[in-house]
PDB file of N, CA and C in Angstrom:
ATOM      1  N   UNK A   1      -5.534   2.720 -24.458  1.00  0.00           N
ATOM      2  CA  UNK A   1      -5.930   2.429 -23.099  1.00  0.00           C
ATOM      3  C   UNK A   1      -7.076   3.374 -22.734  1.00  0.00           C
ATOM      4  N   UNK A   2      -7.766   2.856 -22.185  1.00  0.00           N
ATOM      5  CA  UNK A   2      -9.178   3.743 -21.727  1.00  0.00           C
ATOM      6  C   UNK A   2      -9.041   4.815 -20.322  1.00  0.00           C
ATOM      7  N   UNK A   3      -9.990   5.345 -20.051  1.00  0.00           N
ATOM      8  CA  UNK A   3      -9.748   6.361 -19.338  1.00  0.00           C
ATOM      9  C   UNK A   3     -10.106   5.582 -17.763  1.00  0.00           C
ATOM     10  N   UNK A   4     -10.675   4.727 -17.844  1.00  0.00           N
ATOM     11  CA  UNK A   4     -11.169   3.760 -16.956  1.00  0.00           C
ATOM     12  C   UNK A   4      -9.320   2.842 -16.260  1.00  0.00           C
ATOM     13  N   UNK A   5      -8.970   2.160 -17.157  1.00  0.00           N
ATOM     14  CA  UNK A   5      -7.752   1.537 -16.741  1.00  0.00           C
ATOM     15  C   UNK A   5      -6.933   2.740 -16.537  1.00  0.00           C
ATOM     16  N   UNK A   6      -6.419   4.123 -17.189  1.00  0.00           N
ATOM     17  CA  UNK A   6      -5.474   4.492 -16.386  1.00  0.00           C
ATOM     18  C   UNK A   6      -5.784   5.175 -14.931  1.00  0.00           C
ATOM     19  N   UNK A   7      -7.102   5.341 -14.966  1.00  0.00           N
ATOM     20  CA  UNK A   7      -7.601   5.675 -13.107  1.00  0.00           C
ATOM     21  C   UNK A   7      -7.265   4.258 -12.364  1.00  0.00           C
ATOM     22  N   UNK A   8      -7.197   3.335 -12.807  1.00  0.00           N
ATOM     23  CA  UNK A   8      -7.068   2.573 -12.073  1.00  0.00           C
ATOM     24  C   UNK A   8      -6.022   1.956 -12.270  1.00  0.00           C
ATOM     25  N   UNK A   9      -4.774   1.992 -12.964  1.00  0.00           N
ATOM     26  CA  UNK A   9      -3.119   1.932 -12.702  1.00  0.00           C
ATOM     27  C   UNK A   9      -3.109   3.168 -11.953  1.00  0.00           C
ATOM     28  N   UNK A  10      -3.219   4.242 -11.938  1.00  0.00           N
ATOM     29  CA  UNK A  10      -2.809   5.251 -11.443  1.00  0.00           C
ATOM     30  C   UNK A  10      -3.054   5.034 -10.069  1.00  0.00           C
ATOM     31  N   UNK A  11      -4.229   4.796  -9.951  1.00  0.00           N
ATOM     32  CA  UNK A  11      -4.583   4.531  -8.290  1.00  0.00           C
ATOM     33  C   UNK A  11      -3.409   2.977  -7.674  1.00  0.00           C
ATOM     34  N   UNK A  12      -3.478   2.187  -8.521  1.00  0.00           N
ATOM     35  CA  UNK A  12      -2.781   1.282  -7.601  1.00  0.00           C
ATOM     36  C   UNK A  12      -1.121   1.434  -7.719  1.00  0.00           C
ATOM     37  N   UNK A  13      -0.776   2.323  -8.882  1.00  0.00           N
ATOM     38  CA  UNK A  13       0.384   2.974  -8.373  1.00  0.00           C
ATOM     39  C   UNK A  13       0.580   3.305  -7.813  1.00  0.00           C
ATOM     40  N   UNK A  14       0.152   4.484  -7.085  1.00  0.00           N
ATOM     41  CA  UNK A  14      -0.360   5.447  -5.981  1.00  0.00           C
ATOM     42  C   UNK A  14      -0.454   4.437  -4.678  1.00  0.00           C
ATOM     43  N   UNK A  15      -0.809   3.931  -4.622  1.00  0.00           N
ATOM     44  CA  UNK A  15      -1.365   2.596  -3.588  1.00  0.00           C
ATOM     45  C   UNK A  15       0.310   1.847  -3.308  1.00  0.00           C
ATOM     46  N   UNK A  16       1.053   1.695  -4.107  1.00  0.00           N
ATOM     47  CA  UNK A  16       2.166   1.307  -4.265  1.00  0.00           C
ATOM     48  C   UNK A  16       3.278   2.489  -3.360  1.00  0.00           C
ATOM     49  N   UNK A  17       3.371   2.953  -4.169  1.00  0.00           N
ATOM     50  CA  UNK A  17       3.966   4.347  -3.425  1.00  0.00           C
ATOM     51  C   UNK A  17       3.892   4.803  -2.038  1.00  0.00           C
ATOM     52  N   UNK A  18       2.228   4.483  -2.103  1.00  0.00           N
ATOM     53  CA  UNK A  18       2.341   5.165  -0.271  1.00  0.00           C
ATOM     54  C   UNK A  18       3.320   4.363   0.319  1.00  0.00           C
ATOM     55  N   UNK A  19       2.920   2.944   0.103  1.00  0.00           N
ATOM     56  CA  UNK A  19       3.745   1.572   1.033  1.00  0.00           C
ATOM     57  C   UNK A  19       5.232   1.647   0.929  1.00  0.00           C
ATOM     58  N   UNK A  20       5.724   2.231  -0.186  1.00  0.00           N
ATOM     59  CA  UNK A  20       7.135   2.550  -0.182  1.00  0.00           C
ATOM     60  C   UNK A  20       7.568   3.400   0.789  1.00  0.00           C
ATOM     61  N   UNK A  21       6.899   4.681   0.171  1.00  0.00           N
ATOM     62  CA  UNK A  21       7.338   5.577   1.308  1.00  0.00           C
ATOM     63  C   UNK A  21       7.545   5.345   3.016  1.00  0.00           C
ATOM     64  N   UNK A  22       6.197   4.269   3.489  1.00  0.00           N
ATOM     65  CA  UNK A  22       6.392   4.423   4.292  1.00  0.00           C
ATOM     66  C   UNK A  22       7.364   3.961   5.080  1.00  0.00           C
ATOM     67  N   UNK A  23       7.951   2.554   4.710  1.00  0.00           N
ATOM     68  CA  UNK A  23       8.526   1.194   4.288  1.00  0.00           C
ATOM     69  C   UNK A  23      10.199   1.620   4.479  1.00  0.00           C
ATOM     70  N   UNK A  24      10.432   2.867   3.570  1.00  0.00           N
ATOM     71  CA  UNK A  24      11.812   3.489   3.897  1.00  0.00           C
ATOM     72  C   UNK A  24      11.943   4.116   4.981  1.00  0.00           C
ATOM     73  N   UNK A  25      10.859   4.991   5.325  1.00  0.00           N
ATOM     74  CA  UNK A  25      11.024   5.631   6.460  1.00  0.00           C
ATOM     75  C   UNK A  25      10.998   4.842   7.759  1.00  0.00           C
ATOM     76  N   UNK A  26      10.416   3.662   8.075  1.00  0.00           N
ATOM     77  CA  UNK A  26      10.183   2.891   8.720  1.00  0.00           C
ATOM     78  C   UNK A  26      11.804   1.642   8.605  1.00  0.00           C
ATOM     79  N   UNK A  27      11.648   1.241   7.643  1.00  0.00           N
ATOM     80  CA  UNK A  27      12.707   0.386   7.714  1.00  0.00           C
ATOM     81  C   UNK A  27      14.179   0.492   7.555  1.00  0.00           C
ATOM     82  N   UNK A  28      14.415   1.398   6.365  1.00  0.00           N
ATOM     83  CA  UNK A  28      15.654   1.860   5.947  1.00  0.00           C
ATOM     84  C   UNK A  28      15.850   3.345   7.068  1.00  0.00           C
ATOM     85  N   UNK A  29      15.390   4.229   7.532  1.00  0.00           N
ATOM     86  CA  UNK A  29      15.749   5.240   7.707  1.00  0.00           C
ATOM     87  C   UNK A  29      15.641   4.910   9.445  1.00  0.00           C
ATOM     88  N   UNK A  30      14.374   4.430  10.414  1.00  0.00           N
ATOM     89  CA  UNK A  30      14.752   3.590  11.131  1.00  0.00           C
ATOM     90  C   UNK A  30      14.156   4.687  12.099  1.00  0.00           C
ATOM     91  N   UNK A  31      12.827   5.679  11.405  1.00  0.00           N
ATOM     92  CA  UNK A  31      12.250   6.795  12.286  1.00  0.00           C
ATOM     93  C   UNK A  31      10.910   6.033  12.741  1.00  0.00           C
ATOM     94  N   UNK A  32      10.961   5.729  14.108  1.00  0.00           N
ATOM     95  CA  UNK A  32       9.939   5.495  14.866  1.00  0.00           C
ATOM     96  C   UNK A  32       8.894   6.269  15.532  1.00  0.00           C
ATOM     97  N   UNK A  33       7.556   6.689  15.315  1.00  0.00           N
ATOM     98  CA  UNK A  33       7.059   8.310  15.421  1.00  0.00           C
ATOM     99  C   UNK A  33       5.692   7.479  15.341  1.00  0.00           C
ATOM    100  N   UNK A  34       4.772   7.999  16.281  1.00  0.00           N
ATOM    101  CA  UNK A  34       3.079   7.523  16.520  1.00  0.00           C
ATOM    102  C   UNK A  34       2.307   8.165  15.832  1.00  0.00           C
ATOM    103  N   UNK A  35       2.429   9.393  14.911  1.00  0.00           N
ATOM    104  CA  UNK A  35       2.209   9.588  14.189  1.00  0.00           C
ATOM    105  C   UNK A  35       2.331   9.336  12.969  1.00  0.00           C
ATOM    106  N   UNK A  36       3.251   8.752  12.178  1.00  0.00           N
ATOM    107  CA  UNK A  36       3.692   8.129  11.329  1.00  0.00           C
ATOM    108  C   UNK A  36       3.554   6.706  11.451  1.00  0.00           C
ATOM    109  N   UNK A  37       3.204   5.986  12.058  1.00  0.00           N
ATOM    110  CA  UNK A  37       2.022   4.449  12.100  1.00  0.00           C
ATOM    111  C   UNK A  37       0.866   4.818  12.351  1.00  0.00           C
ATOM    112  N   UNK A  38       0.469   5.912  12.784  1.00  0.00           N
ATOM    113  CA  UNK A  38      -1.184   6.390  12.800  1.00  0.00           C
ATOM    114  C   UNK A  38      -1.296   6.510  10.994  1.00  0.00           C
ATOM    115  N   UNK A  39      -0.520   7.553  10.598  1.00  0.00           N
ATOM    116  CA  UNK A  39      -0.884   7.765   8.565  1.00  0.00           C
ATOM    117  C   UNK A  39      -0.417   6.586   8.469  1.00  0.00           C
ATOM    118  N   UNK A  40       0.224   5.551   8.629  1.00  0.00           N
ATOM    119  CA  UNK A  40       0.791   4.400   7.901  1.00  0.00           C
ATOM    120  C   UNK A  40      -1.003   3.242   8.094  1.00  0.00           C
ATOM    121  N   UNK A  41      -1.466   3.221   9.248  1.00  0.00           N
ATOM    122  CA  UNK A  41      -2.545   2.279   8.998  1.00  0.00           C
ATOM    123  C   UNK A  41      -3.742   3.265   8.579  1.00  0.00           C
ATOM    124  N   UNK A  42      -4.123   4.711   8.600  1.00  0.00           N
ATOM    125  CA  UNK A  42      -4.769   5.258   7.707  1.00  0.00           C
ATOM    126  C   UNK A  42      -4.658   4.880   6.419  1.00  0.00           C
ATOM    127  N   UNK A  43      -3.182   4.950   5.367  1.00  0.00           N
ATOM    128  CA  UNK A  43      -3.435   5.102   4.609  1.00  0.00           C
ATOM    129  C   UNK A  43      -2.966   3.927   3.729  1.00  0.00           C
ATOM    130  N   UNK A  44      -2.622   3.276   4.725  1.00  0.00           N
ATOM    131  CA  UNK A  44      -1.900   1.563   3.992  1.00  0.00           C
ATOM    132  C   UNK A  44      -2.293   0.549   5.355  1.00  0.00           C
ATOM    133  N   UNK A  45      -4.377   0.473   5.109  1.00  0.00           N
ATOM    134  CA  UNK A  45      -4.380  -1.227   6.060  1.00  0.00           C
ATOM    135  C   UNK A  45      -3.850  -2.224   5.739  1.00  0.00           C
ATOM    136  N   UNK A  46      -3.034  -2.604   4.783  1.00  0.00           N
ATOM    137  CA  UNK A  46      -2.464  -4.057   4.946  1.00  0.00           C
ATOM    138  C   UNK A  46      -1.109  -3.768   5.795  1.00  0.00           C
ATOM    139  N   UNK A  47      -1.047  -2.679   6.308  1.00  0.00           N
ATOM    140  CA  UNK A  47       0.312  -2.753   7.209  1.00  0.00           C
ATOM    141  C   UNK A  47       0.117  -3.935   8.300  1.00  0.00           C
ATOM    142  N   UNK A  48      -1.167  -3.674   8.431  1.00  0.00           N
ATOM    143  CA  UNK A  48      -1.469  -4.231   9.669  1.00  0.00           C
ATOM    144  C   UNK A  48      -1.136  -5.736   9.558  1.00  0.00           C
ATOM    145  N   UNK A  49      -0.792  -6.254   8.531  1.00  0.00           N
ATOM    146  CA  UNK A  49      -0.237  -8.363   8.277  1.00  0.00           C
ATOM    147  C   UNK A  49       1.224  -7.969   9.277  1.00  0.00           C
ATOM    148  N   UNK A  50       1.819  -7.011   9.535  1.00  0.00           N
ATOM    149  CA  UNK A  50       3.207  -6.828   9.946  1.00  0.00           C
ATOM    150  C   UNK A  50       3.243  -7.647  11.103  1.00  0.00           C
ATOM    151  N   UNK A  51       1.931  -7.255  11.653  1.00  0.00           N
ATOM    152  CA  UNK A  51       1.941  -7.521  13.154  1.00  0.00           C
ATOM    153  C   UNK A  51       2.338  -8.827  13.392  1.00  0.00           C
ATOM    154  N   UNK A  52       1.498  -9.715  12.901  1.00  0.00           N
ATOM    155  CA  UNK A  52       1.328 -11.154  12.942  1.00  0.00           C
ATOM    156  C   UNK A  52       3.102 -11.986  12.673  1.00  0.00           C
ATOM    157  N   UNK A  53       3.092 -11.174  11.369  1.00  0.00           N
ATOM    158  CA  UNK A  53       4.732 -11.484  11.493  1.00  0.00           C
ATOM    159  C   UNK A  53       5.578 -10.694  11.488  1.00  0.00           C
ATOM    160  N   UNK A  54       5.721 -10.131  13.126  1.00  0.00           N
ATOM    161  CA  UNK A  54       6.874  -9.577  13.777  1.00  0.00           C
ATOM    162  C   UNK A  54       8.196 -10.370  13.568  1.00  0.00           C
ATOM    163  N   UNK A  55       8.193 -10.946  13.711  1.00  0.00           N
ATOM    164  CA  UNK A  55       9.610 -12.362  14.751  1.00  0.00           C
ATOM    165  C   UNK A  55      10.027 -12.359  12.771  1.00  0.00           C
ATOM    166  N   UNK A  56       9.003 -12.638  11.806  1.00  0.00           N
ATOM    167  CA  UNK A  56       9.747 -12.601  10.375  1.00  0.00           C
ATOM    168  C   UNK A  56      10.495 -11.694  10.007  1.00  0.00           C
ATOM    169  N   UNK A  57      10.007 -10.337  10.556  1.00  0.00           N
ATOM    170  CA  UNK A  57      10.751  -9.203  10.100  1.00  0.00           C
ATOM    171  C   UNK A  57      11.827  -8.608  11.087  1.00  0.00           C
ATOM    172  N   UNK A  58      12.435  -9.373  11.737  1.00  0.00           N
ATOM    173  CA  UNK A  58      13.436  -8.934  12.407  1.00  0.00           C
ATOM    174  C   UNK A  58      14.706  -9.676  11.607  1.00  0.00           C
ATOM    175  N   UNK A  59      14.436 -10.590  10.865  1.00  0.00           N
ATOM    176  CA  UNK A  59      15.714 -10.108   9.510  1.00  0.00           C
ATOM    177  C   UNK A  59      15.213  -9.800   8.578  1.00  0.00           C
ATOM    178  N   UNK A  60      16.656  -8.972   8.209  1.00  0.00           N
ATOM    179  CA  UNK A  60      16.366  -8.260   6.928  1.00  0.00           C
ATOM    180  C   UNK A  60      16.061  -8.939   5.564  1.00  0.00           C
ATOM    181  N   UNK A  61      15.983  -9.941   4.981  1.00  0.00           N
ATOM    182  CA  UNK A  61      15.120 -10.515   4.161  1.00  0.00           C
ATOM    183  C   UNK A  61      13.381 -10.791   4.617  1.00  0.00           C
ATOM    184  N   UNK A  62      13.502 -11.369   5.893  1.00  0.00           N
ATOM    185  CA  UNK A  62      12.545 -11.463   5.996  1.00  0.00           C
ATOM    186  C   UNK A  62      11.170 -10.202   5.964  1.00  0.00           C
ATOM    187  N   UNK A  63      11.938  -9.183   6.518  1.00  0.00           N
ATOM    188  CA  UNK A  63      11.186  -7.561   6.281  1.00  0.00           C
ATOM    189  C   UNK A  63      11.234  -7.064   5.182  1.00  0.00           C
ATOM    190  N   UNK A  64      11.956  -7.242   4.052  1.00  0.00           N
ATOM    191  CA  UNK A  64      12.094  -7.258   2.464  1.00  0.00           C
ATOM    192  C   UNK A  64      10.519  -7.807   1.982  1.00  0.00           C
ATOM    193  N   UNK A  65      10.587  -8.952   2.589  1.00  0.00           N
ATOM    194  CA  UNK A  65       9.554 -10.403   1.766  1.00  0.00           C
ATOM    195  C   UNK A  65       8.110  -9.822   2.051  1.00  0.00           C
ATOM    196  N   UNK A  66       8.361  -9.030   3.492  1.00  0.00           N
ATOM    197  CA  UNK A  66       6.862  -8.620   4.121  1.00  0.00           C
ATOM    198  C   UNK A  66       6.732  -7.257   3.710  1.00  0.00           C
ATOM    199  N   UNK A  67       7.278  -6.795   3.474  1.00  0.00           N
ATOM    200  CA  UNK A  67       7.066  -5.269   3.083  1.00  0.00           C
ATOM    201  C   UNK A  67       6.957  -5.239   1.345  1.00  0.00           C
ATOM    202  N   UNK A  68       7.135  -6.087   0.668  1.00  0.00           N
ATOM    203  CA  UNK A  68       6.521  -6.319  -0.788  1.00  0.00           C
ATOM    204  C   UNK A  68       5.405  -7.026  -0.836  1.00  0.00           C
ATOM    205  N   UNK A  69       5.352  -8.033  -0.061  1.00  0.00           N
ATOM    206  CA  UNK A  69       3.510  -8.162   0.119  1.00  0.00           C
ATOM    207  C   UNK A  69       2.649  -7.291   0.321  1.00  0.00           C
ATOM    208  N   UNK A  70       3.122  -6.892   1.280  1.00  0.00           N
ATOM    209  CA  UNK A  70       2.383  -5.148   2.287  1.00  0.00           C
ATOM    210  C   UNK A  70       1.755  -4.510   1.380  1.00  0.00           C
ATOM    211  N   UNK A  71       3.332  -4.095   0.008  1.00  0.00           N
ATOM    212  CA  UNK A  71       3.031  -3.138  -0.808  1.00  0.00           C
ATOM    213  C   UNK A  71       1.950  -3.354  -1.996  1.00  0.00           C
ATOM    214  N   UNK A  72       2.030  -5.079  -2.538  1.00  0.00           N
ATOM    215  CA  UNK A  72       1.231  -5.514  -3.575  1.00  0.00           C
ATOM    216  C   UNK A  72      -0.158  -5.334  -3.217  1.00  0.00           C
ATOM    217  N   UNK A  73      -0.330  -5.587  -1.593  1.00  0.00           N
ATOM    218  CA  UNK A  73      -1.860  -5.831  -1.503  1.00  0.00           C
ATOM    219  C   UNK A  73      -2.761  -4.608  -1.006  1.00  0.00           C
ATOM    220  N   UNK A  74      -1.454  -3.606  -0.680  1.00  0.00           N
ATOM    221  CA  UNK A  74      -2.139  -2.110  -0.872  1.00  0.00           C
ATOM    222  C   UNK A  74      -2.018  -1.571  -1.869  1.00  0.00           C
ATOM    223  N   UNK A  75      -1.720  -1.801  -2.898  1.00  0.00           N
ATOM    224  CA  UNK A  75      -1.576  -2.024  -4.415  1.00  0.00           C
ATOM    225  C   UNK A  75      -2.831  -2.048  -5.149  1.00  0.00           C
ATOM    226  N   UNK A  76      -3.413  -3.223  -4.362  1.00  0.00           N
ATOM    227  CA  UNK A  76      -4.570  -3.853  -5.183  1.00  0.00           C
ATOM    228  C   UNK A  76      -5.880  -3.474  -4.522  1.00  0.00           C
ATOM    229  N   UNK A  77      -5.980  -2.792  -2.942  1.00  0.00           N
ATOM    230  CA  UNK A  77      -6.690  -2.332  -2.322  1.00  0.00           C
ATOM    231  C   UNK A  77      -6.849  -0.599  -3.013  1.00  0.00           C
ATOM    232  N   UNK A  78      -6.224   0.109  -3.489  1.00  0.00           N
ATOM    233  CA  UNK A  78      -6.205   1.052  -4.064  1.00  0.00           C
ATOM    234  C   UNK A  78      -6.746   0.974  -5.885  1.00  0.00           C
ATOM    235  N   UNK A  79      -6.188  -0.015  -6.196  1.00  0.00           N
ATOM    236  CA  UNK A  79      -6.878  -0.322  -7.655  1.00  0.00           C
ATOM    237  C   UNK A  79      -8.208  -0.610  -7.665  1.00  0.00           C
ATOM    238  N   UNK A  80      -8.393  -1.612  -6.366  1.00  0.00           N
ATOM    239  CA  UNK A  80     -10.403  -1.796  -6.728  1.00  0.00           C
ATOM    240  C   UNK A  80     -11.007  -0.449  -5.569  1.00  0.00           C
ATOM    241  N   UNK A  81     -10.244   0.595  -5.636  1.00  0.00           N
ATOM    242  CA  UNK A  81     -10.886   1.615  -4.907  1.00  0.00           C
ATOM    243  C   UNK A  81     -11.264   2.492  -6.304  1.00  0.00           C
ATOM    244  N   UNK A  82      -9.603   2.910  -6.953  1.00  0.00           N
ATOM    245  CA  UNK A  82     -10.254   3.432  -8.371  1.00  0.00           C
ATOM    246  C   UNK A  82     -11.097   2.586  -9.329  1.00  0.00           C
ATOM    247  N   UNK A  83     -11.308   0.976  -9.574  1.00  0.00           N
ATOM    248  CA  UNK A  83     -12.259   0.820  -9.831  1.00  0.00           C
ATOM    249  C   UNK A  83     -13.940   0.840  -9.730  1.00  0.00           C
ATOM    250  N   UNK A  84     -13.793   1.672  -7.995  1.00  0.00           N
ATOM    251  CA  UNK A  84     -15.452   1.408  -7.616  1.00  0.00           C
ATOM    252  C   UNK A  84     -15.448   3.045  -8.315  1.00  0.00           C
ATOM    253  N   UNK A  85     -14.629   3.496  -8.256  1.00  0.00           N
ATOM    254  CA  UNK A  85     -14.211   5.187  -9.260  1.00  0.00           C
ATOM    255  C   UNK A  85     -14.730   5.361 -10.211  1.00  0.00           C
ATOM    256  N   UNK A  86     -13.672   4.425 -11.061  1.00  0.00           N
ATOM    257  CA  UNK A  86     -14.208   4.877 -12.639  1.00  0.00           C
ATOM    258  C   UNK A  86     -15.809   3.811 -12.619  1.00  0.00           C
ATOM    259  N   UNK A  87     -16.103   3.046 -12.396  1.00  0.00           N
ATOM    260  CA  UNK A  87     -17.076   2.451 -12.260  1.00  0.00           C
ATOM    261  C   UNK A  87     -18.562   3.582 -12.283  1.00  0.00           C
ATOM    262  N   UNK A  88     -18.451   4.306 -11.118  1.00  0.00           N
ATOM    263  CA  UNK A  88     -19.546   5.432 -11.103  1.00  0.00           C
ATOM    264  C   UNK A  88     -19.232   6.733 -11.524  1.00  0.00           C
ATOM    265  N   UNK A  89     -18.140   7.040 -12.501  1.00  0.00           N
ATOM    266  CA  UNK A  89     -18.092   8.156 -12.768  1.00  0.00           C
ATOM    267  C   UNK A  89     -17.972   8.068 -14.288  1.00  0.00           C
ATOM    268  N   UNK A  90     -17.880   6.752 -15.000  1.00  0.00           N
ATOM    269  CA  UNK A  90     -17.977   6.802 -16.380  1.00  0.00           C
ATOM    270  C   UNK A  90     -18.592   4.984 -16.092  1.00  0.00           C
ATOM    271  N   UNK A  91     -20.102   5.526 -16.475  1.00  0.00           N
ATOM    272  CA  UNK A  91     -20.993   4.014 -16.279  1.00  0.00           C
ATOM    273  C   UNK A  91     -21.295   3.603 -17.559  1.00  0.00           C
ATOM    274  N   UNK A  92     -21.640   2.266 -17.861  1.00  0.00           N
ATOM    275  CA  UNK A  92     -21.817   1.942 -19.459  1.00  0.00           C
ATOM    276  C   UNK A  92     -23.514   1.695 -19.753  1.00  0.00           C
ATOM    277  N   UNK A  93     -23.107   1.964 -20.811  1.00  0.00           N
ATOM    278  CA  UNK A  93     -24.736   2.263 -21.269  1.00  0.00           C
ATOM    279  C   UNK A  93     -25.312   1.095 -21.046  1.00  0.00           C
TER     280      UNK A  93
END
């Protein structure tokens, strides 16, 4: 594997993770704090699809279904971030 793809699993791991974290603290743990949705749309904008479907996530499958989207597509927003990465920091001849 190249040094190029693991910056960029790493990053959309990473990208993954934040959305977890926040996801437990938010959903499972049930801490509501304006600071903690201030870092949540800093550092994970696809939180922001939540909004639209509120009324889905007031059951618990339905906040399951939206909070793994959430996580895939800040997932993939973090992967083509380490790709614009390795992109300019190891360029091809």
């Amino acid at each position: 594997m190249s040094k190029q793809w693991k910056l960029i699993g790493s990053c959309a791991a990473f990208g993954l993770l934040i959305a977890v974290f926040f996801f437990i603290f938010v959903g499972i743990l049930g801490i509501v704090d304006g600071t903690l949705y201030t870092a949540m749309l800093v550092l994970c904008p696809p939180s922001l699809l939540a909004i639209p479907f509120s009324e889905a996530m007031r059951d618990k499958s339905g906040f399951y279904v939206i909070c793994l989207l959430i996580g895939f597509l800040n997932s993939g927003l973090y992967a083509l971030i380490g790709a614009a990465i390795a992109g300019q920091l190891w360029k091809s001849d």
